[in-house]
C-alpha atoms as a PDB file:
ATOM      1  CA  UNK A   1       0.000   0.000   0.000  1.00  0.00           C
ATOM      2  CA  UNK A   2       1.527   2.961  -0.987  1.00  0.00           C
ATOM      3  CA  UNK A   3       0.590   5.522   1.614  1.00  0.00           C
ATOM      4  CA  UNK A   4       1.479   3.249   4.635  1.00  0.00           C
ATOM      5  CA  UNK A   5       5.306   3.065   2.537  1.00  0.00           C
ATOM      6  CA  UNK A   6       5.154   7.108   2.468  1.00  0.00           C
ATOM      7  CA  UNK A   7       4.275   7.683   5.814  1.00  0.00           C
ATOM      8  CA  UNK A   8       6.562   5.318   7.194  1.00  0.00           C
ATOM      9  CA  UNK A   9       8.986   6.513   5.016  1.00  0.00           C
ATOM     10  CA  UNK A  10       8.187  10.090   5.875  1.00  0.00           C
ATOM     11  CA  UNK A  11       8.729   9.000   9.857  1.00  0.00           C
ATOM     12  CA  UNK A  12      12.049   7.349   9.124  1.00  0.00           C
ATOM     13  CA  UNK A  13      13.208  11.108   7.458  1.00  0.00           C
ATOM     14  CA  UNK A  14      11.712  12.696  11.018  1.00  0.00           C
ATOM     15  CA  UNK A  15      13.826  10.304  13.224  1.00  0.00           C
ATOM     16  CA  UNK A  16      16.995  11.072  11.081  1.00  0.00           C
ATOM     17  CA  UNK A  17      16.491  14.497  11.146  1.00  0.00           C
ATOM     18  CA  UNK A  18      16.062  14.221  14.698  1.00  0.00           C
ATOM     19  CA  UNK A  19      19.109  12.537  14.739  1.00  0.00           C
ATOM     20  CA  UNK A  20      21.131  15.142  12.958  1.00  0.00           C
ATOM     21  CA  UNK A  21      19.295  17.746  15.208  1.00  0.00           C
ATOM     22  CA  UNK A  22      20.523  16.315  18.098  1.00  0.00           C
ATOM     23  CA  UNK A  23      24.280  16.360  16.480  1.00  0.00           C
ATOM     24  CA  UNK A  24      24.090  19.254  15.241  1.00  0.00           C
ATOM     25  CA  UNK A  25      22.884  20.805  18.996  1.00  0.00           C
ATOM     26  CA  UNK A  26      25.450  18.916  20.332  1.00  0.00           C
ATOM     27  CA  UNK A  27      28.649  20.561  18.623  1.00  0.00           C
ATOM     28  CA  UNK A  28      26.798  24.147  19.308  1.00  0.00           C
ATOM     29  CA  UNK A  29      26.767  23.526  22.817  1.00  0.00           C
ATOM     30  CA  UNK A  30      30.902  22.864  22.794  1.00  0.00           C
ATOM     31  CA  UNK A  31      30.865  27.050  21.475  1.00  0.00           C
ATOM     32  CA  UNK A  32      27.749  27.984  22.629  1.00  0.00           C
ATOM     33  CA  UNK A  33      27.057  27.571  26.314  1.00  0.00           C
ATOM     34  CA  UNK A  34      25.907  31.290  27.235  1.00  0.00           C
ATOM     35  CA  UNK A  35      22.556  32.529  29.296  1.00  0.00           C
ATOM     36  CA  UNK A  36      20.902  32.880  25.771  1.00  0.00           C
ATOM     37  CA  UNK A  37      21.902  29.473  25.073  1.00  0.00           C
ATOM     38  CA  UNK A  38      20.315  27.612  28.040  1.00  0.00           C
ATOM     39  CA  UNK A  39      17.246  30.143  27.535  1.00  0.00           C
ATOM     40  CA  UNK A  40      17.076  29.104  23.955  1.00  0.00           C
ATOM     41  CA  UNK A  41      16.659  25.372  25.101  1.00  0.00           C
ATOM     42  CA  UNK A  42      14.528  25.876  27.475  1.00  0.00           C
ATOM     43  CA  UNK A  43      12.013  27.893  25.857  1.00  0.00           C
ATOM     44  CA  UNK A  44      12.280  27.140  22.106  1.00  0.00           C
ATOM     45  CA  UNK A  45      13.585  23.294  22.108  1.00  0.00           C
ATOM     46  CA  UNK A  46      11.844  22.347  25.419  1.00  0.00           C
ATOM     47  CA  UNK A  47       9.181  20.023  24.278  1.00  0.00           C
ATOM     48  CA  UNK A  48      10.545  19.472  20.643  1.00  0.00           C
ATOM     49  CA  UNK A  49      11.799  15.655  21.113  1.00  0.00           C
ATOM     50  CA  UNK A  50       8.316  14.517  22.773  1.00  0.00           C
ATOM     51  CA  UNK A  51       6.467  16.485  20.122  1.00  0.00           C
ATOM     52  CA  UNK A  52       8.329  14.152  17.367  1.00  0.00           C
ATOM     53  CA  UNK A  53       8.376  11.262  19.183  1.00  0.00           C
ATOM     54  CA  UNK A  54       4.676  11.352  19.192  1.00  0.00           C
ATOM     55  CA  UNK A  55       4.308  12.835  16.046  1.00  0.00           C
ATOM     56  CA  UNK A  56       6.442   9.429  14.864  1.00  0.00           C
ATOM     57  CA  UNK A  57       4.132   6.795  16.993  1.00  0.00           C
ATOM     58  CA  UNK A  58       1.094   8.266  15.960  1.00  0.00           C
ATOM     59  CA  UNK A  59       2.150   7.913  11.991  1.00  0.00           C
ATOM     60  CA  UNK A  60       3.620   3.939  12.919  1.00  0.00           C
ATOM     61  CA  UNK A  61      -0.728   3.954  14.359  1.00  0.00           C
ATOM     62  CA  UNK A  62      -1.634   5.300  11.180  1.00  0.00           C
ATOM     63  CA  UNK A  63      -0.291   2.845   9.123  1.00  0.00           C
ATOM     64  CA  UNK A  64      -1.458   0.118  11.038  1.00  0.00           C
ATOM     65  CA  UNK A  65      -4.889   0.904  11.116  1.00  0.00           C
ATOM     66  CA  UNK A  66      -4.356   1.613   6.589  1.00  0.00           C
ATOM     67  CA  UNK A  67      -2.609  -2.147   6.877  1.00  0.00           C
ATOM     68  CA  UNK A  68      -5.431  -3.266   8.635  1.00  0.00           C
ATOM     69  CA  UNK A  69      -8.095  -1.162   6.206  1.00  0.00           C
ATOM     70  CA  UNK A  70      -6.049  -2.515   3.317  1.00  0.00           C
ATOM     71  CA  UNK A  71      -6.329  -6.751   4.655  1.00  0.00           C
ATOM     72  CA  UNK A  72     -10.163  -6.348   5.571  1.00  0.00           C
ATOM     73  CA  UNK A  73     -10.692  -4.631   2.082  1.00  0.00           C
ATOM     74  CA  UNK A  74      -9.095  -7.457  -0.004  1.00  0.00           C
ATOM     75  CA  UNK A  75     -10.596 -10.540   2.276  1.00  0.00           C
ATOM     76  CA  UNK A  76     -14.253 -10.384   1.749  1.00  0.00           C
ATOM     77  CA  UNK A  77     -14.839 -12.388   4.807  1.00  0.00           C
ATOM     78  CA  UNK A  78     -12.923 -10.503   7.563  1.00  0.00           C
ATOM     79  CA  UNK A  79     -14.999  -9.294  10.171  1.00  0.00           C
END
């Protein structure tokens, strides 16, 4: 089924840009370790992991319930 392959796909590109996120956030922290800094994560990146890590569950739910859609449409005699 090809939206269940896009939207995994799409939540495999979300948890590497996560990843790359987190690397890049990582070396600015080495340079950038200032009152701004710790404001800026606090306030601007505070709930940004939990917000994709739900974001990336609820598209896995998604394309399990399409998966399921998809079986009961092509087996006449699923309930």
């Amino acid at each position: 089924m090809r939206i269940r392959h896009d939207l995994l796909g799409c939540a495999n590109r979300l948890r590497q840009t996560v990843t790359d996120y987190r690397e890049m956030l990582a070396e600015v922290n080495d340079h950038w370790n200032d009152v701004r800094a710790q404001q800026f994560q606090r306030e601007d990146l505070h709930d940004v992991d939990a917000t994709i890590e739900l974001l990336i569950s609820q598209l896995h739910q998604v394309c399990e319930t399409l998966n399921d859609f998809n079986k009961q449409l092509q087996d006449p005699d699923a309930s």
